[in-house]
Protein backbone atom coordinates (compact mmCIF):
# COMPACT_ATOMS: atom_id res chain seq x y z
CA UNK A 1 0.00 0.00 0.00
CA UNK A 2 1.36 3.18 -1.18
CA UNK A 3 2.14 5.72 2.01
CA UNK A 4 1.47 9.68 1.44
CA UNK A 5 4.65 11.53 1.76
CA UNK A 6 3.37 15.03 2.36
CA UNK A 7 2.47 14.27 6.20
CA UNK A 8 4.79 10.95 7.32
CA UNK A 9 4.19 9.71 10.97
CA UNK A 10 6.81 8.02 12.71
CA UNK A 11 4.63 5.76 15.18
CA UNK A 12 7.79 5.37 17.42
CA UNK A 13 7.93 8.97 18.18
CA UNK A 14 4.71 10.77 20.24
CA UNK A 15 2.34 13.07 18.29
CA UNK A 16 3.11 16.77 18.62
CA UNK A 17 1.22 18.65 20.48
CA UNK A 18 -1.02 21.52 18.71
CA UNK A 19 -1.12 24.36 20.36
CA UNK A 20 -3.73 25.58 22.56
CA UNK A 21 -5.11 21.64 22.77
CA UNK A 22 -6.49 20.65 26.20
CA UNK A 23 -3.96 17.92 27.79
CA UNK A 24 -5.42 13.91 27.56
CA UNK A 25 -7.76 13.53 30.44
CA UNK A 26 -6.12 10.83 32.74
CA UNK A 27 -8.13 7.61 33.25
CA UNK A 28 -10.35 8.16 36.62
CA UNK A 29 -9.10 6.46 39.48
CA UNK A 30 -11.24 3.21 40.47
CA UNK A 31 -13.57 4.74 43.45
CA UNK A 32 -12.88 3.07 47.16
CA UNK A 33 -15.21 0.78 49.04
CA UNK A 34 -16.68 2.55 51.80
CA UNK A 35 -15.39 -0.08 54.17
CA UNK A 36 -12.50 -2.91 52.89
CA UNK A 37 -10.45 -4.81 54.27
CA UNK A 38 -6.54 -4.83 54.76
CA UNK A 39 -3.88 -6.48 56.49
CA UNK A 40 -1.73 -3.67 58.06
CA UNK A 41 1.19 -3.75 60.59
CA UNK A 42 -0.54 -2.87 64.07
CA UNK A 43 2.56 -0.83 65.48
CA UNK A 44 1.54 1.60 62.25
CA UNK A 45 -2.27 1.77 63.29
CA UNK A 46 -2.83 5.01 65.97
CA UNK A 47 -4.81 5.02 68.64
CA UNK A 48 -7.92 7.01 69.36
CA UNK A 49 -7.31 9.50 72.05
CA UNK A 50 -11.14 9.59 72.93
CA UNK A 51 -11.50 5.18 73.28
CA UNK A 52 -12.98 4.70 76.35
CA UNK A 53 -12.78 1.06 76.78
CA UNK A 54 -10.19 0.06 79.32
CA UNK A 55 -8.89 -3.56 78.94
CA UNK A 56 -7.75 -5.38 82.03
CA UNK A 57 -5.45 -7.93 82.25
CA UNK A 58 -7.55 -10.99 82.05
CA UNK A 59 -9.19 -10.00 78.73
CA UNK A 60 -5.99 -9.05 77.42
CA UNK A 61 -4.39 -12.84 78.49
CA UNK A 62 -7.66 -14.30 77.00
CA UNK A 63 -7.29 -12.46 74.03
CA UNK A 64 -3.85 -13.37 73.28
CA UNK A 65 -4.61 -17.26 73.98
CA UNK A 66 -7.24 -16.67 71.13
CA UNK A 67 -5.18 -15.27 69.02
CA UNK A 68 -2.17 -17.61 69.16
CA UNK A 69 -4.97 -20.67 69.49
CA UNK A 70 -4.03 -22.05 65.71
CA UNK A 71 -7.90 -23.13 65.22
CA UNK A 72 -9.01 -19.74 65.91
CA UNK A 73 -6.76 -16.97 65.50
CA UNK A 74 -7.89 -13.82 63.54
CA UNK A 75 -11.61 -14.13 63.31
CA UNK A 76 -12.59 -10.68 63.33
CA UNK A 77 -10.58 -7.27 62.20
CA UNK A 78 -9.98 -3.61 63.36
CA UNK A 79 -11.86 -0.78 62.74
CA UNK A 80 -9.91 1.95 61.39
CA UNK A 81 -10.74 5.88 60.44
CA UNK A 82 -8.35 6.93 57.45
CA UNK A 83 -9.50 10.23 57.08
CA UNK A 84 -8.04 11.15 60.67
CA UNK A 85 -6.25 8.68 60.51
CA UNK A 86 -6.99 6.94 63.89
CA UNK A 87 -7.89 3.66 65.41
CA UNK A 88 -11.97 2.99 66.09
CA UNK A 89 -12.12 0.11 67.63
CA UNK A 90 -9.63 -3.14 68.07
CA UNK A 91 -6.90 -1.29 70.16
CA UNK A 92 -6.56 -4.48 72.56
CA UNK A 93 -6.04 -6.94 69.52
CA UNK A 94 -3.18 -3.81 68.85
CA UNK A 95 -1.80 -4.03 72.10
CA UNK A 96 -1.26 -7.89 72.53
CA UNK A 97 0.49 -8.36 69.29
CA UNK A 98 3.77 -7.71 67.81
CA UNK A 99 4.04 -4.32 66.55
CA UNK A 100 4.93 -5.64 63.34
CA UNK A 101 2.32 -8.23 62.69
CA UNK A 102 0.02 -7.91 60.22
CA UNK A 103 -2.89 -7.53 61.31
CA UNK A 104 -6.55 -7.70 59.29
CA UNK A 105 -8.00 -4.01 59.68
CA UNK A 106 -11.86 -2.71 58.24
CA UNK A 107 -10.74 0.85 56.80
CA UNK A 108 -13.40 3.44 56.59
CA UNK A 109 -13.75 6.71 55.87
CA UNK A 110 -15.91 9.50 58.35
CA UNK A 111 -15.86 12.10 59.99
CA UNK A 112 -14.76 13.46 63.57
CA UNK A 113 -18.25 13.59 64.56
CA UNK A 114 -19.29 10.60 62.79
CA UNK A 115 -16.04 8.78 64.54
CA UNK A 116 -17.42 9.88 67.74
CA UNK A 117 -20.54 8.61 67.30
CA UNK A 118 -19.33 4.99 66.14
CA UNK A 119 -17.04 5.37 69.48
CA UNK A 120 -20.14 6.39 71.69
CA UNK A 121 -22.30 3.28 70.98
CA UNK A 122 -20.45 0.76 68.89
CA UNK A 123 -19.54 -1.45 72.03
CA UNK A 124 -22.82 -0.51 73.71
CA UNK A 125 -25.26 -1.25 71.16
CA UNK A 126 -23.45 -4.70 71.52
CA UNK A 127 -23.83 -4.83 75.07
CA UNK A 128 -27.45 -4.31 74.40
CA UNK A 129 -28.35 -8.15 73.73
CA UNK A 130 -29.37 -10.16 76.45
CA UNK A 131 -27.85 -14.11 77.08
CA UNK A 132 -29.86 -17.12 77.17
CA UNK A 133 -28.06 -19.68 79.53
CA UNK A 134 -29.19 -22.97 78.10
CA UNK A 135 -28.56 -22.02 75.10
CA UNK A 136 -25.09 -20.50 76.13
CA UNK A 137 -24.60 -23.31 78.19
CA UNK A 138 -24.90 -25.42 74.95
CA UNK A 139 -22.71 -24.10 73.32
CA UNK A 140 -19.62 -24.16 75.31
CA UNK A 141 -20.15 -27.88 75.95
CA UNK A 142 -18.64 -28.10 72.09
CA UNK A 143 -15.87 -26.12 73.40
CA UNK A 144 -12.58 -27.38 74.15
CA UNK A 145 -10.78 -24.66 75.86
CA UNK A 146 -7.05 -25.52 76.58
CA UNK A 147 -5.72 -22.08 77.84
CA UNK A 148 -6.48 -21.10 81.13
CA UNK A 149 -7.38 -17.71 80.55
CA UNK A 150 -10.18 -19.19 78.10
CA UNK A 151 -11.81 -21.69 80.08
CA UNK A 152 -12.00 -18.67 83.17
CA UNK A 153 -13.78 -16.53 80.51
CA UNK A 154 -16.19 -19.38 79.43
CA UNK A 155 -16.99 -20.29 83.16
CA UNK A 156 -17.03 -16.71 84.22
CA UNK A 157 -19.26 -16.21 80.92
CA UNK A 158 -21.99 -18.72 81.97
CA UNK A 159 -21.84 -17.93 85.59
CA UNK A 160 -22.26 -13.90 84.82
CA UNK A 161 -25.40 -15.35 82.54
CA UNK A 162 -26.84 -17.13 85.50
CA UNK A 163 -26.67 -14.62 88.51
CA UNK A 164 -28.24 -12.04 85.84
CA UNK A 165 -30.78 -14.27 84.84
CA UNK A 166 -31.80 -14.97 88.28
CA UNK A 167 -31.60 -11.12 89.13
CA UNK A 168 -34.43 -10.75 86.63
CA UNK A 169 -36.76 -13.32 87.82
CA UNK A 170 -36.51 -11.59 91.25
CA UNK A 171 -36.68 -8.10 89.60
CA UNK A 172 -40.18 -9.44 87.67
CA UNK A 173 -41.09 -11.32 91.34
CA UNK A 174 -41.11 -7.77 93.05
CA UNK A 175 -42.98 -5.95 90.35
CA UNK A 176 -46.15 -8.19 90.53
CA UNK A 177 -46.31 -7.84 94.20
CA UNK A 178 -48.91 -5.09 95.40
CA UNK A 179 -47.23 -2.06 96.64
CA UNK A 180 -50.47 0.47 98.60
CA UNK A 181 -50.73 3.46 96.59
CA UNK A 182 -50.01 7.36 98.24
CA UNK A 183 -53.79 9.08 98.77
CA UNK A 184 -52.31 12.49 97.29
CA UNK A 185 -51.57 10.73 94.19
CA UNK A 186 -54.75 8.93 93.93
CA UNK A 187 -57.60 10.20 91.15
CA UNK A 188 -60.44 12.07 93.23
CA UNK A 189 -63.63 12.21 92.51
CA UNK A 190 -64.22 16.56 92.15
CA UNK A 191 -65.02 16.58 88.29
CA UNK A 192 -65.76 13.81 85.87
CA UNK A 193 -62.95 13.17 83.32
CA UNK A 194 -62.45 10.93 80.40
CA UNK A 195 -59.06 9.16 80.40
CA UNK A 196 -57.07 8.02 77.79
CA UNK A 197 -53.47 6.24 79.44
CA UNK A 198 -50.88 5.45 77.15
CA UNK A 199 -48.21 2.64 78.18
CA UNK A 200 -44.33 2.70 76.54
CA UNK A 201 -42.23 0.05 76.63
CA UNK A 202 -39.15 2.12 76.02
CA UNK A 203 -37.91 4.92 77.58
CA UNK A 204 -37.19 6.23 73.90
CA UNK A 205 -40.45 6.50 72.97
CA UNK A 206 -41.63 8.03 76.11
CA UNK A 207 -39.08 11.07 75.76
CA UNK A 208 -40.72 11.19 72.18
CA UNK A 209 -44.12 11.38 73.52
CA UNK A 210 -42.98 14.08 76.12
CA UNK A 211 -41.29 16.52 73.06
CA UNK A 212 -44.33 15.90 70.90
CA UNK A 213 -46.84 16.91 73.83
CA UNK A 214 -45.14 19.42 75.36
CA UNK A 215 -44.46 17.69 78.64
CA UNK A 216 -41.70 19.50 80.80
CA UNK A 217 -40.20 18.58 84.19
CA UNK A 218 -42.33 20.82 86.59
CA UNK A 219 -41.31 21.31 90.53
CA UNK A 220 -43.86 22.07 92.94
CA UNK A 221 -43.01 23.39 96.29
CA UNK A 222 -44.81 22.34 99.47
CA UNK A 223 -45.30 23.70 103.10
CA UNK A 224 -42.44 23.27 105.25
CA UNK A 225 -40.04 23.51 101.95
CA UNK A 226 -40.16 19.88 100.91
CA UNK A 227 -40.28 19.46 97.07
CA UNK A 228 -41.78 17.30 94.23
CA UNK A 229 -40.15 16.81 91.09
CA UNK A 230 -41.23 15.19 88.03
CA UNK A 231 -42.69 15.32 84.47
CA UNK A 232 -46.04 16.72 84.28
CA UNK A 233 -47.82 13.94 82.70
CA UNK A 234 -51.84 14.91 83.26
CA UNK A 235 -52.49 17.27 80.17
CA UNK A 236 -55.48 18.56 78.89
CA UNK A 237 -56.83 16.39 75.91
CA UNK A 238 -57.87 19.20 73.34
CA UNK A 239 -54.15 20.91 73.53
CA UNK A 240 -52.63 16.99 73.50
CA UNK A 241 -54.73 16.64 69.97
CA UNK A 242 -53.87 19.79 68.21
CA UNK A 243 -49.68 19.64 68.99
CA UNK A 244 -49.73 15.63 67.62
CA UNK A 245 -51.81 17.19 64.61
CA UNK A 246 -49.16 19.72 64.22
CA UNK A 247 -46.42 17.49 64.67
CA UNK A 248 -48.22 14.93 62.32
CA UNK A 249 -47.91 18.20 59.74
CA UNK A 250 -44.59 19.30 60.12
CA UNK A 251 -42.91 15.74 60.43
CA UNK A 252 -41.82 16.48 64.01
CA UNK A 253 -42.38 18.23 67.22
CA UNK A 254 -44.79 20.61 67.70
């Protein structure tokens, strides 16, 4: 095939560049996970100035005997912040290995606040779940625990299970007995009054009711300078029905 001669290209050199041309967009960058995972040395990972978990010994030794236990080891990472660059959660698991181990970290991305917030509830919203013994009880019979430190935390486990287990019966016993009720608190009989009681469960929900309703604490002062202190929680029934149908309009409290 015949080649024109009045404009040759020489493929091994790069095309020149025409003046006033916008430079070749580089290729975008493939976007990060929010969350991935990474094995990074655990003298490099910094801890979190405002972790408020303190680790004592014996959950230290247990940890360790997990960790060098050769059917368990690693089963569960670190929790690291590389915007500020700080540790979240996992600074025992830092503290009981070689600074220059590997260890498997989760690597995120927030902010301060959102940092502090994971902080503030990340171990408590944990702590939240209740233990069934039988069940609990189980499962460690499939356990065999060799370390010491292990089988202490399995017995001292089950045995923490049991004495809270048998706090809550007792708790439950003492509720459902009849405790006489103060006359000055009583309903009297001066007007008639149609009641409509509403029972919460949760103490979040209550708090909701309160800020939807308008319910403050109120202190009343009594003769001889004792005090009551409380939340006002008799309201009057037309007011209650117009701030839910404002709140119901605006999407929050009235």
């Amino acid at each position: 095939m015949a080649r024109r001669k009045d404009n040759p290209i020489d493929a091994s050199e790069p095309p020149e560049k025409v003046p006033g041309a916008a430079p070749p967009k580089a290729p975008d960058a493939p976007a990060k996970p929010p969350l991935r995972l990474e094995w990074i040395e655990a003298g490099s990972l910094t801890e979190n100035p405002m972790n408020w978990r303190r680790h004592s010994q014996e959950q230290l030794q247990s940890l360790r005997e997990l960790l060098d236990d050769p059917q368990v080891g690693w089963a569960g990472a670190c929790l690291y912040n590389e915007r500020t660059g700080r540790l979240v959660d996992g600074h025992a698991r830092r503290e009981v290995v070689d600074p220059k181990t590997p260890v498997p970290v989760l690597v995120g991305n927030w902010s301060k606040e959102a940092e502090a917030k994971i902080l503030a509830t990340l171990d408590p919203v944990g702590a939240m779940a209740t233990g069934d013994v039988a069940a609990y009880e189980a499962l460690i019979a499939q356990v065999q625990a060799d370390g010491l430190w292990v089988r202490d935390l399995l017995h001292n486990t089950a045995a923490g299970l049991e004495a809270a287990e048998q706090q809550a019966d007792e708790d439950a016993a003492e509720s459902d007995d009849a405790h006489p009720g103060l006359p000055a608190m009583e309903c009297q009989p001066f007007e008639h009054y149609d009641y409509l009681m509403l029972m919460f469960r949760h103490e979040q929900d209550f708090q909701r009711a309160c800020e939807v309703l308008g319910i403050k604490k109120v202190e009343v002062a009594y003769p001889g300078g004792l005090k009551k202190i409380g939340l006002g929680r008799v309201i009057d029934g037309a007011k209650a029905i117009d701030r839910l149908m404002a709140a119901g309009k605006s999407g929050g409290a009235a």
